[in-house]
PDB file of N, CA and C in Angstrom:
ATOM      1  N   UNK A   1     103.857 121.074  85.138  1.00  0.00           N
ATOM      2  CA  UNK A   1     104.752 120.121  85.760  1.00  0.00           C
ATOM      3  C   UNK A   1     103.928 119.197  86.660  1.00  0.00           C
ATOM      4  N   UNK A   2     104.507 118.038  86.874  1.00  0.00           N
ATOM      5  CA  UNK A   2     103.680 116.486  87.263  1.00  0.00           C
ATOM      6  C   UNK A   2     104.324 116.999  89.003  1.00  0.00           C
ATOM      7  N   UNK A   3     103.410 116.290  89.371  1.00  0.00           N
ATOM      8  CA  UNK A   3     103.644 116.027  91.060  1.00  0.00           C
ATOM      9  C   UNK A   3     104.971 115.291  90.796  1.00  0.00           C
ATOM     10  N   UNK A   4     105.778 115.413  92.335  1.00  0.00           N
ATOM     11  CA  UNK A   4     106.807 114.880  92.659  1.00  0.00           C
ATOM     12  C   UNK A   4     106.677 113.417  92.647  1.00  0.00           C
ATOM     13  N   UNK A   5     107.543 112.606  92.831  1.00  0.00           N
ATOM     14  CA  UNK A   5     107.566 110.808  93.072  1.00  0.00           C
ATOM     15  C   UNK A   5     107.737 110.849  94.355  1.00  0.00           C
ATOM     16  N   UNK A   6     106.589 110.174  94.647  1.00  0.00           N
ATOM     17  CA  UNK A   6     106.980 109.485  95.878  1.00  0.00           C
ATOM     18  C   UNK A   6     107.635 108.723  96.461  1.00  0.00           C
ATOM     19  N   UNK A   7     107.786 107.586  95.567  1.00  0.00           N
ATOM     20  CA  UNK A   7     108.582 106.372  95.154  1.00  0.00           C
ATOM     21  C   UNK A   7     109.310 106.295  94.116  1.00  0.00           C
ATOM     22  N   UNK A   8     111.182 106.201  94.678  1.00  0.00           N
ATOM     23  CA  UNK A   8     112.167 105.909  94.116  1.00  0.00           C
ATOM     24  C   UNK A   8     111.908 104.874  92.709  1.00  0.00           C
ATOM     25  N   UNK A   9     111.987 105.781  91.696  1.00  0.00           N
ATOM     26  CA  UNK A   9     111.716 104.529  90.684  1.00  0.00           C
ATOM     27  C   UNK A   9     112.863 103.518  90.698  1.00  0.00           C
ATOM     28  N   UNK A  10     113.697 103.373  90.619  1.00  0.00           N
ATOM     29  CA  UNK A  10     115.212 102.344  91.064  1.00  0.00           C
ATOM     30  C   UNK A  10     114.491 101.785  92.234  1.00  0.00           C
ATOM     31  N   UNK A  11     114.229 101.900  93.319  1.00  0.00           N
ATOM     32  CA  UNK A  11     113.973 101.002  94.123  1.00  0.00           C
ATOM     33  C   UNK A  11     112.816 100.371  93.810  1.00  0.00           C
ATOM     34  N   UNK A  12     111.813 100.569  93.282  1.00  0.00           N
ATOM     35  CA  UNK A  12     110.774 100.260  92.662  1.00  0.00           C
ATOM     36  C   UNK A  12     110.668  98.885  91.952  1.00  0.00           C
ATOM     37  N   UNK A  13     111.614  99.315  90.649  1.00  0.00           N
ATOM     38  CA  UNK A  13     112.374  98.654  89.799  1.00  0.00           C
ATOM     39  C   UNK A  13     113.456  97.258  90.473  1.00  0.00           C
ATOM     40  N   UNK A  14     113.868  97.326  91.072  1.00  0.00           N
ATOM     41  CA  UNK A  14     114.392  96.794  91.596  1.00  0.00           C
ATOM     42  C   UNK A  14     113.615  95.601  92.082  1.00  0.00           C
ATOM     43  N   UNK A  15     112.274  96.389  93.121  1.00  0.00           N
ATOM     44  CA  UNK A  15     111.621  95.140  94.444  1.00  0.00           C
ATOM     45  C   UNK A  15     110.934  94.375  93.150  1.00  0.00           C
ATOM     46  N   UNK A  16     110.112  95.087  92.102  1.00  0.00           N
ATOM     47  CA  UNK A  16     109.422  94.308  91.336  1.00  0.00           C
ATOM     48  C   UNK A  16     109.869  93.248  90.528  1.00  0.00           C
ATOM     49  N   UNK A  17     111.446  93.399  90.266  1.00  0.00           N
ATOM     50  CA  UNK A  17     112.157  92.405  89.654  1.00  0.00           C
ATOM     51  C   UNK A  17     112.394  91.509  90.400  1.00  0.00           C
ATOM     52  N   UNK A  18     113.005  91.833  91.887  1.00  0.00           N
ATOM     53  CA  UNK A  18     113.058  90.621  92.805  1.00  0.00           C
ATOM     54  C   UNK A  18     111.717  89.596  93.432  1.00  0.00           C
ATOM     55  N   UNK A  19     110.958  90.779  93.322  1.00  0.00           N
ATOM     56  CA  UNK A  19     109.367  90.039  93.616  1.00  0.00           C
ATOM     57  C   UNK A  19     109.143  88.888  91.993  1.00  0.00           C
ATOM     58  N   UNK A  20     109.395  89.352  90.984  1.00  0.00           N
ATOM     59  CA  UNK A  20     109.291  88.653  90.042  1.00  0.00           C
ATOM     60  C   UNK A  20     110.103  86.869  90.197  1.00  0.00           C
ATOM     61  N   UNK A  21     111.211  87.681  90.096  1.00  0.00           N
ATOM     62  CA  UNK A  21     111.924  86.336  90.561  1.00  0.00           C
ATOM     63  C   UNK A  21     111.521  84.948  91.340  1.00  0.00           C
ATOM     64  N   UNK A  22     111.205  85.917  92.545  1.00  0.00           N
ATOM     65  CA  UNK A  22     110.569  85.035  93.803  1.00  0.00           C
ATOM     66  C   UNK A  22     109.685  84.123  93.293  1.00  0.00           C
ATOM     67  N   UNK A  23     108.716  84.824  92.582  1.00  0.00           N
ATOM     68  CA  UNK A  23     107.527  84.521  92.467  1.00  0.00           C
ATOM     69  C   UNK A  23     107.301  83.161  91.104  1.00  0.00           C
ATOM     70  N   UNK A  24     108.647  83.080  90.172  1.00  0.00           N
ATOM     71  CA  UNK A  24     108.535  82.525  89.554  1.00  0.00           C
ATOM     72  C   UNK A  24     110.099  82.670  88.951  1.00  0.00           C
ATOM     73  N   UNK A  25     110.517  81.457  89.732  1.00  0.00           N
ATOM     74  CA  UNK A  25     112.305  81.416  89.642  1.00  0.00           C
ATOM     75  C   UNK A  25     113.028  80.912  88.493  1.00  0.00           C
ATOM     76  N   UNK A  26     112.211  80.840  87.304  1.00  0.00           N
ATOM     77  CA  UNK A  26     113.019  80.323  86.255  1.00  0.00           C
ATOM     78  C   UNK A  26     112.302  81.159  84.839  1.00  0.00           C
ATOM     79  N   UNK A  27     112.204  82.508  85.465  1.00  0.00           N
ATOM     80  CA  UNK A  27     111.837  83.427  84.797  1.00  0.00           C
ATOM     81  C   UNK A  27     112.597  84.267  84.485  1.00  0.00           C
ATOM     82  N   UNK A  28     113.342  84.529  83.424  1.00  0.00           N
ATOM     83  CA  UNK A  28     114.518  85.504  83.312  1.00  0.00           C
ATOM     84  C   UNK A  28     114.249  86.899  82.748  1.00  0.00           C
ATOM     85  N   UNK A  29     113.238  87.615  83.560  1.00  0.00           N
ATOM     86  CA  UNK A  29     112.769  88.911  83.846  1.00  0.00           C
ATOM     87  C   UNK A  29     113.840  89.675  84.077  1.00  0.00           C
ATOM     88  N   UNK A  30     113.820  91.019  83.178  1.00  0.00           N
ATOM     89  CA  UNK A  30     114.780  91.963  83.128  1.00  0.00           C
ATOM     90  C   UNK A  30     114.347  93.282  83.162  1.00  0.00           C
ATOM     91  N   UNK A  31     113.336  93.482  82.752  1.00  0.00           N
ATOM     92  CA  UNK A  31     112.621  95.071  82.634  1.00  0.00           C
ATOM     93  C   UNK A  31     111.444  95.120  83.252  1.00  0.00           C
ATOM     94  N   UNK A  32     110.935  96.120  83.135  1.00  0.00           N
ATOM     95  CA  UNK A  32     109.461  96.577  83.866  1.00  0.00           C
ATOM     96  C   UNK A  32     108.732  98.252  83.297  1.00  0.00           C
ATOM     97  N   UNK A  33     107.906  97.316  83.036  1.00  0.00           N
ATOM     98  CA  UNK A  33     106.873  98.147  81.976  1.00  0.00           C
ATOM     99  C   UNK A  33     107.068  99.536  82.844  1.00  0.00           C
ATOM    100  N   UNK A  34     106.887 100.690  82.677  1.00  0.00           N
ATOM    101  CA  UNK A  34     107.329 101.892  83.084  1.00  0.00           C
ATOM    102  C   UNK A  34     105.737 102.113  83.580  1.00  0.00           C
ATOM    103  N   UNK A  35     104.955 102.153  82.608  1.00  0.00           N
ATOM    104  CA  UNK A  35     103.517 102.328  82.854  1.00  0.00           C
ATOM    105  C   UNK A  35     103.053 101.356  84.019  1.00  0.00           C
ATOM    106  N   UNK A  36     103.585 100.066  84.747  1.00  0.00           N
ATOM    107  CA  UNK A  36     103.313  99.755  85.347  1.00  0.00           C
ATOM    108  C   UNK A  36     104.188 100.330  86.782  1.00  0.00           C
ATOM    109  N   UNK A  37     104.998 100.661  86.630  1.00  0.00           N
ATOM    110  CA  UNK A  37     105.481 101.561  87.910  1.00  0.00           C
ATOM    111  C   UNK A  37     104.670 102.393  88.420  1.00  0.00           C
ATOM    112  N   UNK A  38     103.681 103.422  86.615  1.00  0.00           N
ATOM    113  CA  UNK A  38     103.232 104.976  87.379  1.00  0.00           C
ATOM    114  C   UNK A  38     102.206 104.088  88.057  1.00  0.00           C
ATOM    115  N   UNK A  39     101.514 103.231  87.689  1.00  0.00           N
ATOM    116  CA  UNK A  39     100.495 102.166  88.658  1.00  0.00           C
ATOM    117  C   UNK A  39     100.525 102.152  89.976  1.00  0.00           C
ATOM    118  N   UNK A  40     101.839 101.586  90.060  1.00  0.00           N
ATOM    119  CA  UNK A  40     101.798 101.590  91.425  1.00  0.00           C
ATOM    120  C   UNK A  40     102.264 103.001  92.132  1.00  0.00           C
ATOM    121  N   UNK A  41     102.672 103.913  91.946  1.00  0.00           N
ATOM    122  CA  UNK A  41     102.887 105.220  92.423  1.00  0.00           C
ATOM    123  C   UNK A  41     101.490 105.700  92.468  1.00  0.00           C
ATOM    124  N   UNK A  42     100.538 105.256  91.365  1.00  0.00           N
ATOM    125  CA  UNK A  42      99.256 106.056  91.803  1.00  0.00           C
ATOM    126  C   UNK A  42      98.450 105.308  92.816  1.00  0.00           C
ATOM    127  N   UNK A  43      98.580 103.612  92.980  1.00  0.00           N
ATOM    128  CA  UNK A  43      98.167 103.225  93.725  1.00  0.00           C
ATOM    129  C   UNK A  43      98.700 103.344  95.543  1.00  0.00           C
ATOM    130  N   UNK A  44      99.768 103.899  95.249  1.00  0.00           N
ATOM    131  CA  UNK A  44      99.699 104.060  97.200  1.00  0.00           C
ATOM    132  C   UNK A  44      99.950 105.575  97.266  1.00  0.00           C
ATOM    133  N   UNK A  45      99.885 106.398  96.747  1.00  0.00           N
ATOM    134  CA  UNK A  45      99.579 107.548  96.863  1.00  0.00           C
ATOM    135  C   UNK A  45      97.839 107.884  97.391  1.00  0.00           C
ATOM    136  N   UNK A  46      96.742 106.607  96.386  1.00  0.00           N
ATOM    137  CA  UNK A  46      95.521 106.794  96.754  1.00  0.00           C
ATOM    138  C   UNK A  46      94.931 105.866  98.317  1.00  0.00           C
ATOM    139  N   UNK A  47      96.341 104.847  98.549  1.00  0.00           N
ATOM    140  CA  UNK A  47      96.435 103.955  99.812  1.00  0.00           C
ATOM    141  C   UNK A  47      96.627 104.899 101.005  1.00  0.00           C
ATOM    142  N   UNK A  48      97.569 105.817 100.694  1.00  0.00           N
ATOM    143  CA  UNK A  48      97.454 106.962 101.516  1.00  0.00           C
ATOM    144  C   UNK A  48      96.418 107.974 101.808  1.00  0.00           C
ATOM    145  N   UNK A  49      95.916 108.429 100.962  1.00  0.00           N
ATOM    146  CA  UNK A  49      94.947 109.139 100.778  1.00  0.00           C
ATOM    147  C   UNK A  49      93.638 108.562 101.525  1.00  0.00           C
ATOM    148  N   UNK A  50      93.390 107.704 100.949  1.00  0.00           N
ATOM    149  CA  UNK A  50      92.202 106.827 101.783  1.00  0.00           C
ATOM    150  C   UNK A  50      92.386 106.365 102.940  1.00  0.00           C
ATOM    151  N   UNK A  51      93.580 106.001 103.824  1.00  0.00           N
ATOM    152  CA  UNK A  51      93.917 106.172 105.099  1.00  0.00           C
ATOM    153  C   UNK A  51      93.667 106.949 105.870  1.00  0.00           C
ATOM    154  N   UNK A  52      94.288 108.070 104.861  1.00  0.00           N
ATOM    155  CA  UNK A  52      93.904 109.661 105.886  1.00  0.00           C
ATOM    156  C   UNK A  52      92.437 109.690 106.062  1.00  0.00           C
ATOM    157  N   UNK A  53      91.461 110.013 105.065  1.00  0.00           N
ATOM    158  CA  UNK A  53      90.424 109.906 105.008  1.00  0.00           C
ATOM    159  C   UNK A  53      89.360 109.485 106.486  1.00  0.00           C
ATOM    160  N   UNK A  54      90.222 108.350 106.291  1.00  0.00           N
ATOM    161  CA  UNK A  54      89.562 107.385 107.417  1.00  0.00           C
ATOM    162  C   UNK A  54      90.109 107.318 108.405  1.00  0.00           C
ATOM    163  N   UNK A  55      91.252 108.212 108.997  1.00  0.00           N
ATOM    164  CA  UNK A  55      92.034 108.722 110.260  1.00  0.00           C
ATOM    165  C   UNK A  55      91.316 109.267 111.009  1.00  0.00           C
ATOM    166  N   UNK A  56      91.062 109.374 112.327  1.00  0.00           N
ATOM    167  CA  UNK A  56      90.263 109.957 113.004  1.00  0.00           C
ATOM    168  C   UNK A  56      91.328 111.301 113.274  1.00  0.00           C
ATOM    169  N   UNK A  57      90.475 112.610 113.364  1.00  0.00           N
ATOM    170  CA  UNK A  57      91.595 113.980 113.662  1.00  0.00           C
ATOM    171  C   UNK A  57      91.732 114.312 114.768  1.00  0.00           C
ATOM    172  N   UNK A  58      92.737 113.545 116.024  1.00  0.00           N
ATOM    173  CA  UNK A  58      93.093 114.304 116.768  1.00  0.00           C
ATOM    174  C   UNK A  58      94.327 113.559 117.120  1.00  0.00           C
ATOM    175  N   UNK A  59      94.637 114.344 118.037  1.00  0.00           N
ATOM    176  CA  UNK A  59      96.374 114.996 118.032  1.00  0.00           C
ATOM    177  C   UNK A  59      97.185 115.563 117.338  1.00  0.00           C
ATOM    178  N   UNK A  60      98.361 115.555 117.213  1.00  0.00           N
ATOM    179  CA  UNK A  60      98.677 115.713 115.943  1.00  0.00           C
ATOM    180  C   UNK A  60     100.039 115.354 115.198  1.00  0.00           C
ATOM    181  N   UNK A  61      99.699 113.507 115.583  1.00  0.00           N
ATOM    182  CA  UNK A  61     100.390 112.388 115.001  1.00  0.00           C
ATOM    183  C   UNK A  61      99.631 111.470 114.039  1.00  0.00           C
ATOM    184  N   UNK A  62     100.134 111.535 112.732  1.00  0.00           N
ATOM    185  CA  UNK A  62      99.237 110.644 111.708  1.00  0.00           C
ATOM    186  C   UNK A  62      99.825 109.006 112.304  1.00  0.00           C
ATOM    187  N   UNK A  63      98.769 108.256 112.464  1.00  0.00           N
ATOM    188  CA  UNK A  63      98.988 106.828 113.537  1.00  0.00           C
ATOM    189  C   UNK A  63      98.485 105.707 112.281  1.00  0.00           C
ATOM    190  N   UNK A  64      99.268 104.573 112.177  1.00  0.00           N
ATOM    191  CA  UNK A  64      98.508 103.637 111.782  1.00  0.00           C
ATOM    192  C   UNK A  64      97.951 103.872 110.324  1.00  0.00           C
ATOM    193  N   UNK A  65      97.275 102.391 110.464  1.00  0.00           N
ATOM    194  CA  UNK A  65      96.717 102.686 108.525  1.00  0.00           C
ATOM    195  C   UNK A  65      95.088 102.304 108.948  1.00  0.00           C
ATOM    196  N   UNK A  66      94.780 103.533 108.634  1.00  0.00           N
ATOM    197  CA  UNK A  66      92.929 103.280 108.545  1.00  0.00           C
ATOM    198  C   UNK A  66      92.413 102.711 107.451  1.00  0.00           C
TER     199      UNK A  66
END
């Protein structure tokens, strides 16, 4: 079994369609490549990861984005 989602695929789905829109308003965008979702789920999962990384360890409140 796969790791959990971090990110709501519906909301996902959603921002990328509206980001689409935005971005190019006479584009009548309806779907979204699925494979480009797990993309971005792997990409801020490793945004996180590399934050921590670079967190300095003390207290014990994760602060900010390193």
């Amino acid at each position: 079994m796969g790791q959990a989602r971090i990110v709501h695929r519906t909301n996902l789905r959603a921002f990328i369609l509206g980001a689409a829109k935005a971005a190019h308003p006479h584009w009548d965008v309806t779907r979204v490549d699925p494979e480009l979702m797990e993309m971005f789920e792997y990409k801020f999962r490793e945004l996180i990861r590399k934050s921590l990384r670079n967190h300095p360890p003390q207290g014990k409140t994760v602060r900010g984005l390193y």
